[in-house]
Protein backbone atom coordinates (compact mmCIF):
# COMPACT_ATOMS: atom_id res chain seq x y z
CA UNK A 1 -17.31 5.51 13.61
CA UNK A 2 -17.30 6.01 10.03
CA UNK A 3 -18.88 3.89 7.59
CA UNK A 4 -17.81 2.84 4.05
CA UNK A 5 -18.65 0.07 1.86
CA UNK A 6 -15.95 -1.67 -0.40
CA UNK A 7 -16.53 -1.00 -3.91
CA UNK A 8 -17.92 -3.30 -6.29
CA UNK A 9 -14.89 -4.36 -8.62
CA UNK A 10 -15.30 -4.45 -12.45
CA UNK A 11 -14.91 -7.40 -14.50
CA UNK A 12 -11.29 -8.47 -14.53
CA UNK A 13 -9.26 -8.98 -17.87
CA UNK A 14 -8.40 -12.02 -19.48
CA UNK A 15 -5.58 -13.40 -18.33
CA UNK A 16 -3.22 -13.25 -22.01
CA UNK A 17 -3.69 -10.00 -21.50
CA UNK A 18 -0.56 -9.58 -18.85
CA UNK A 19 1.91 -11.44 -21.80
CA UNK A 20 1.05 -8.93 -24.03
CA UNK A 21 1.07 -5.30 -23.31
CA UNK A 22 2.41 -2.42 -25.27
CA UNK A 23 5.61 -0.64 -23.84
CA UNK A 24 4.99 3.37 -22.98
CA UNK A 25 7.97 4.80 -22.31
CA UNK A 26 8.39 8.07 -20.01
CA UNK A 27 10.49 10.68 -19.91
CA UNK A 28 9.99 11.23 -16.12
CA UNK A 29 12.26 9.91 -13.38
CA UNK A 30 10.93 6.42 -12.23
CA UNK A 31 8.91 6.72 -9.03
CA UNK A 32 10.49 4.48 -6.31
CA UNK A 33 7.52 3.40 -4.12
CA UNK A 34 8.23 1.16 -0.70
CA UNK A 35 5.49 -1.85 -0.08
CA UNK A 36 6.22 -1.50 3.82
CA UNK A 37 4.67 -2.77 7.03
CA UNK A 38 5.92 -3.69 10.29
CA UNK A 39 3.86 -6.49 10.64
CA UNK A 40 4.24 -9.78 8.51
CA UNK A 41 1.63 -11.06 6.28
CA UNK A 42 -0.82 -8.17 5.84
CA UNK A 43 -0.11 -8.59 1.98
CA UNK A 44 3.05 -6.27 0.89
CA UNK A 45 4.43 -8.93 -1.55
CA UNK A 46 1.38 -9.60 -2.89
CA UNK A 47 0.45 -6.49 -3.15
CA UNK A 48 3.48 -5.63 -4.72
CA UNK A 49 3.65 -8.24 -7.70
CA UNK A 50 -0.04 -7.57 -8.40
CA UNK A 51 0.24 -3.83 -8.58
CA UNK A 52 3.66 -4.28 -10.74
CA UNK A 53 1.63 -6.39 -13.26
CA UNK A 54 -1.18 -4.42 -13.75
CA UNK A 55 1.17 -1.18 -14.02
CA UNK A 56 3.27 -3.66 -16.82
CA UNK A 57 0.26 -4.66 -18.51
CA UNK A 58 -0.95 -0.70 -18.99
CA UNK A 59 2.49 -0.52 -20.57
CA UNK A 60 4.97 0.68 -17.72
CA UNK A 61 8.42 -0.86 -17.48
CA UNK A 62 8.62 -1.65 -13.71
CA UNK A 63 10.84 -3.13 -11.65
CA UNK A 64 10.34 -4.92 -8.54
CA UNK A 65 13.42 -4.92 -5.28
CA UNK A 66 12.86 -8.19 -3.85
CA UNK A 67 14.80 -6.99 -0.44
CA UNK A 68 12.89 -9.69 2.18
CA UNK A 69 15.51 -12.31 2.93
CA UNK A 70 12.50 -15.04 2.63
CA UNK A 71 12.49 -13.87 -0.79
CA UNK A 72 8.59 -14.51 -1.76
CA UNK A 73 8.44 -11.24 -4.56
CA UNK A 74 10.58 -13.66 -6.61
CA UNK A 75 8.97 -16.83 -5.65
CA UNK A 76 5.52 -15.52 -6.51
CA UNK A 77 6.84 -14.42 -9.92
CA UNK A 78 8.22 -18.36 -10.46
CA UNK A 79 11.41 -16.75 -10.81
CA UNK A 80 13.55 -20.50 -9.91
CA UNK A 81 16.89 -20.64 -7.24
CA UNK A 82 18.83 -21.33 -10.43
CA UNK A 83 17.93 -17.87 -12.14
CA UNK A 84 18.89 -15.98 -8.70
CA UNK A 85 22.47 -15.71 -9.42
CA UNK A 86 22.52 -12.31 -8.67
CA UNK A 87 20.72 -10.53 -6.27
CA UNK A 88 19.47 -7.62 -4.79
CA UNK A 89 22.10 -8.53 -2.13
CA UNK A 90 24.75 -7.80 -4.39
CA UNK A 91 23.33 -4.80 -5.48
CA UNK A 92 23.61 -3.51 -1.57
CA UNK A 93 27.03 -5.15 -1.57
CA UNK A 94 28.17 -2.97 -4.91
CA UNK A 95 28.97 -5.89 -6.80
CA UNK A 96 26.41 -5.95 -8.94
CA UNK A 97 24.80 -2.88 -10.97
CA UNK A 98 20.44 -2.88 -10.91
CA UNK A 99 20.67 -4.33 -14.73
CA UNK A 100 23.25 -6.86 -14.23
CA UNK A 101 21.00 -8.20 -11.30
CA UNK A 102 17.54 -7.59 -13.17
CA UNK A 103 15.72 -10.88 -13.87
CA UNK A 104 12.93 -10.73 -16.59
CA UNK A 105 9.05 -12.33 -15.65
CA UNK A 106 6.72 -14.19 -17.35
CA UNK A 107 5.15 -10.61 -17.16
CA UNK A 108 6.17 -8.34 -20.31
CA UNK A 109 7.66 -5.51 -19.22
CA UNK A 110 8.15 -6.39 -15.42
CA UNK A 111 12.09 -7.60 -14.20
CA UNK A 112 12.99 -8.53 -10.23
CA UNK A 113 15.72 -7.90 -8.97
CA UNK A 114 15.65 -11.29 -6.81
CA UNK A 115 16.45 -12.20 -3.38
CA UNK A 116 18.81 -15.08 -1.92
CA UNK A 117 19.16 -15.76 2.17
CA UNK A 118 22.25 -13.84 2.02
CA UNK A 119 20.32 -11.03 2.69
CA UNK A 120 20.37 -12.23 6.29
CA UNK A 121 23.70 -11.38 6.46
CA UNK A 122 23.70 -7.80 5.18
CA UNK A 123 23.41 -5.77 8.41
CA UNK A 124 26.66 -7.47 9.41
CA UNK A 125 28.12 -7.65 6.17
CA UNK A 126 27.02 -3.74 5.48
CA UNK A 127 27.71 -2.57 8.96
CA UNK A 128 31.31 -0.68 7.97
CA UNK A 129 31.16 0.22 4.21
CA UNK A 130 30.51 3.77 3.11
CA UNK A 131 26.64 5.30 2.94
CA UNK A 132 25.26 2.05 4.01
CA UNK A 133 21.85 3.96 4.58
CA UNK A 134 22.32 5.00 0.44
CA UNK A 135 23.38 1.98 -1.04
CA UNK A 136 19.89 1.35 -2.91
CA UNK A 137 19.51 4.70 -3.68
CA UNK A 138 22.61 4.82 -5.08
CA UNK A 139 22.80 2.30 -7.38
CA UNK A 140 19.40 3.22 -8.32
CA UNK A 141 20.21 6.40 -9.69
CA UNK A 142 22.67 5.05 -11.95
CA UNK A 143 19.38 3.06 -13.60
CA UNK A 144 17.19 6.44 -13.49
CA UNK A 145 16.52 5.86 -17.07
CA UNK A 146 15.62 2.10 -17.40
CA UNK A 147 12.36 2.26 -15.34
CA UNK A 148 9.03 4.01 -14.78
CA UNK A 149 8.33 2.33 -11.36
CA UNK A 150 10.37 0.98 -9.08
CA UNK A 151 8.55 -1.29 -6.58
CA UNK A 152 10.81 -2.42 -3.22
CA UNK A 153 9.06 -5.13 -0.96
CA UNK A 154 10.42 -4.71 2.28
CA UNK A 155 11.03 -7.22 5.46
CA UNK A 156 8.60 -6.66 8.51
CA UNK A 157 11.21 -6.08 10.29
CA UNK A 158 12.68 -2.43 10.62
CA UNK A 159 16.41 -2.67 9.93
CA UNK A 160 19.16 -2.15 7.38
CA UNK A 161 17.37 -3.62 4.76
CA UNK A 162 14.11 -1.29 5.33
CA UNK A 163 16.42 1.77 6.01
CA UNK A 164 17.79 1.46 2.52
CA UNK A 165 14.09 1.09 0.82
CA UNK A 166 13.24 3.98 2.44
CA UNK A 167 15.93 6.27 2.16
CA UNK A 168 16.02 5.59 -2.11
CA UNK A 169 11.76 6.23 -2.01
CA UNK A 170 10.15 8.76 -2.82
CA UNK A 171 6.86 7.32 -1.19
CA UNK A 172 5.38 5.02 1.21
CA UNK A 173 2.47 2.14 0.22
CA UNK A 174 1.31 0.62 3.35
CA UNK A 175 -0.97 -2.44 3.56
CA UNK A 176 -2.30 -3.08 6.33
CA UNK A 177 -4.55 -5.88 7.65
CA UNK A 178 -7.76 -5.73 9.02
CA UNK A 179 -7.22 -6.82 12.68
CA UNK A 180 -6.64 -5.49 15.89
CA UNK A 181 -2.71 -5.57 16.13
CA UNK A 182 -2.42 -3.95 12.95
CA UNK A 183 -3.42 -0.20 13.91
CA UNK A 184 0.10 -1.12 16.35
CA UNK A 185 2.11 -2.05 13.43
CA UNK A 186 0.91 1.38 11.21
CA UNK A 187 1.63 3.74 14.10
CA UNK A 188 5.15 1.90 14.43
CA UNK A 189 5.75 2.46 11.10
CA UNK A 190 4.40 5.94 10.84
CA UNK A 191 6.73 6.79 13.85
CA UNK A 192 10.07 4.87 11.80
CA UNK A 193 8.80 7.29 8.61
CA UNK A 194 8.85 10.13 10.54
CA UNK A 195 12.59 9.40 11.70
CA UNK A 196 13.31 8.68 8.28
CA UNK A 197 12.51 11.82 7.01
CA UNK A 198 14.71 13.58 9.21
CA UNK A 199 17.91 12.16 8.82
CA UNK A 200 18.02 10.57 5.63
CA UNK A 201 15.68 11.33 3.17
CA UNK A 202 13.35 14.63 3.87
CA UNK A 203 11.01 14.22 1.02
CA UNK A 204 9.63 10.80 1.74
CA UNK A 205 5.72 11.03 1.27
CA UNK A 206 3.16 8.19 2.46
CA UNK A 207 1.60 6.97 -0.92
CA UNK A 208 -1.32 5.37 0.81
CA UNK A 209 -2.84 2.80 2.69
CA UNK A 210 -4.05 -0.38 1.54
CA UNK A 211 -6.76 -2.19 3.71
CA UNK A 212 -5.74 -5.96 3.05
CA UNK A 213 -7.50 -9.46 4.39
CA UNK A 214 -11.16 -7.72 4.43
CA UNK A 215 -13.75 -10.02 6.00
CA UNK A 216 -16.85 -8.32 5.80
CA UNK A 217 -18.68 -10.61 8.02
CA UNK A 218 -16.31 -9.36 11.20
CA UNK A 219 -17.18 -6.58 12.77
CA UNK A 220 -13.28 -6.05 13.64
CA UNK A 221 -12.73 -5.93 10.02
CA UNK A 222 -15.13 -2.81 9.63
CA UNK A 223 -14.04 -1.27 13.26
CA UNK A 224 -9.93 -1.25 11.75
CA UNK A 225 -11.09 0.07 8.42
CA UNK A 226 -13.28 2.77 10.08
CA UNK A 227 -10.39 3.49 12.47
CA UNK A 228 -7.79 3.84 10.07
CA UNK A 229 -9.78 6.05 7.87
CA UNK A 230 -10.69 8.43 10.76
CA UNK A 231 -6.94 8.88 11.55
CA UNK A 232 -5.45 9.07 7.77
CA UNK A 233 -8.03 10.35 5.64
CA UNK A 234 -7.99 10.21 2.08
CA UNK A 235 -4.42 8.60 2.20
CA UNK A 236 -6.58 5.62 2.81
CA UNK A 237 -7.38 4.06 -0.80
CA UNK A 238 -11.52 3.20 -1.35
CA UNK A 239 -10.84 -0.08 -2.80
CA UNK A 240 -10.32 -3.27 -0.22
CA UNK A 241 -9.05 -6.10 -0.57
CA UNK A 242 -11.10 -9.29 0.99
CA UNK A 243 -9.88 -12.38 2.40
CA UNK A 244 -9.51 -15.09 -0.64
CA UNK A 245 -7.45 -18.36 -0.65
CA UNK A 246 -7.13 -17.78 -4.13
CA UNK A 247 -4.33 -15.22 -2.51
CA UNK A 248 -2.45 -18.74 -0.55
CA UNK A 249 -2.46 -21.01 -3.74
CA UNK A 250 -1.12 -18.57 -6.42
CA UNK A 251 2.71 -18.24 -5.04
CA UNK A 252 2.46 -22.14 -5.10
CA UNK A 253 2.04 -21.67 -9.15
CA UNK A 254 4.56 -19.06 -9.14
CA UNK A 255 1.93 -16.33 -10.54
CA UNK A 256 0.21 -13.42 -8.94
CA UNK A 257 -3.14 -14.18 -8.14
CA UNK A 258 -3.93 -11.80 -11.10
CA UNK A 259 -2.75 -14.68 -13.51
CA UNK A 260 -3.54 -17.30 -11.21
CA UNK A 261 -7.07 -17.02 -10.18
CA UNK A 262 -8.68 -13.25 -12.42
CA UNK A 263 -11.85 -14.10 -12.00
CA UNK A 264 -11.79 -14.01 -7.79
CA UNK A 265 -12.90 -11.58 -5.64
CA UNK A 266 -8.79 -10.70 -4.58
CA UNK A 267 -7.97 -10.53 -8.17
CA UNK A 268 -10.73 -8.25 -9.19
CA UNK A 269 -9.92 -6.30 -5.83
CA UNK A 270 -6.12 -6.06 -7.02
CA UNK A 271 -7.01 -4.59 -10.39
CA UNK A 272 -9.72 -1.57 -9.30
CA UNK A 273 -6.81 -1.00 -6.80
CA UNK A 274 -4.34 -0.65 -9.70
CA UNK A 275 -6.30 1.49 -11.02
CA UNK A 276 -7.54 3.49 -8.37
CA UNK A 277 -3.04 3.99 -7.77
CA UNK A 278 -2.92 5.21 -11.28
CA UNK A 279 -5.20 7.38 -11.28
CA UNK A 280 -4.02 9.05 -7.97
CA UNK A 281 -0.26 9.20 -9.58
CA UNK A 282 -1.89 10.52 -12.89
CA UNK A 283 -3.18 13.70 -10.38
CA UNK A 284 0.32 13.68 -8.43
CA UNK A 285 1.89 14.20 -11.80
CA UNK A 286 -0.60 16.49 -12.85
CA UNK A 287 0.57 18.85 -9.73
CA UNK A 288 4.27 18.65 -10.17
């Protein structure tokens, strides 16, 4: 098998440094990225709010797609039941346009879109109305201009909800956790990307993997890293992220775990991973 070794993180930032970036603004369309496993918890949400607020804080105006019925993007990002009175269910639903339903974070330069449990109800609610596959990428393009990143967490589950995050992205982030039934989940998921591509949206590209929940005192852990990274290559990102209950307590404080906890292994994890994405859309951009 192959062998790697996580890299050693560099010191995280101070944690007034996420209230207080300075806005870049881009002339580029905003890149629509979907956090998606078919596996619950192997770390999409927090993988999404954490790699939304470290592309904020380097002065990116991002928006996060809460579209998980449970709803835990907004919950981690304290945004409260009372500020949710629009959702990204009514964007689906076309009653409600992407800034209308924006909420603004704690986080400068990061909004949510937030989700309610009506969400539950879209597949039946959605199942007649026109381009029901298009409705997020439709009423995204009618925002191309207010965003550099667009961030959608998905639901494990592959349905309506998933359909639409993939059809409006233009890539693919995948974490996936370091255990057995995990390598099932990715080849699931490569196989529903794969369908994707040929009926709805023919450019969708696979951003990366993410290897979440690291313990590198289980040999598992290192056999479903090695085996990932022998099947997908350098779509596999170097950094890791370990096991930390820092990770548990933060949604309880309604702050990523980079605001919660910065000094902790996860935290430090999340940022060299931020920046390790960056740098690998820096090159993307580089090629277009």
């Amino acid at each position: 098998m192959l062998a790697f070794s996580p890299r050693t993180s560099r010191a995280s930032r101070e944690t007034s440094r996420y209230h207080h970036s300075k806005e870049q603004f881009s002339s580029l369309r905003p890149q629509t990225v979907a956090i998606s496993f078919s596996k619950g918890g192997v770390g999409k949400t927090t993988t999404t709010i954490n790699l939304a607020t470290e592309l904020a804080t380097n002065g990116h105006r991002v928006l996060i797609v809460d579209l998980d019925p449970q709803g835990n993007a907004s919950t981690g990002l304290g945004i409260e039941r009372s500020q949710r009175k629009l959702s990204s269910y009514d964007v689906l639903a076309g009653t409600s346009g992407i800034q209308e339903a924006s909420v603004c974070s704690c986080i400068a330069g990061l909004h949510i879109i937030p989700s309610t449990q009506e969400l539950n109800g879209a597949e039946l609610d959605l199942a007649d109305v026109d381009r029901r596959a298009y409705r997020l990428r439709d009423a995204l393009e009618r925002s191309v201009d207010d965003y550099q990143y667009v961030l959608i967490d998905c639901p494990s589950s592959f349905g309506l909800l998933t359909l639409n995050a993939l059809t409006a992205a233009h890539s693919v982030l995948m974490p996936v956790q370091c255990e057995f039934f995990a390598l099932e989940g990715l080849s699931q998921l490569l196989r529903s990307i794969e369908r994707v591509k040929v009926t709805f949206n023919p450019t969708l590209d696979i951003r990366g993997i993410l290897l979440t929940m690291f313990d590198k005192s289980n040999n598992l852990s290192w056999e479903v890293a090695n085996d990932v990274r022998e099947y997908l290559g350098d779509k596999v990102y170097e950094t890791v992220i370990p096991r930390d209950v820092c990770v548990a307590e933060a949604p309880s404080h309604g702050k990523p775990v980079l605001l919660y906890a910065p000094q902790c292994a996860a935290s430090r994890a999340y940022f060299q991973f931020a920046e390790e994405f960056m740098e690998r859309e820096s090159q993307l951009m580089g090629t277009n």
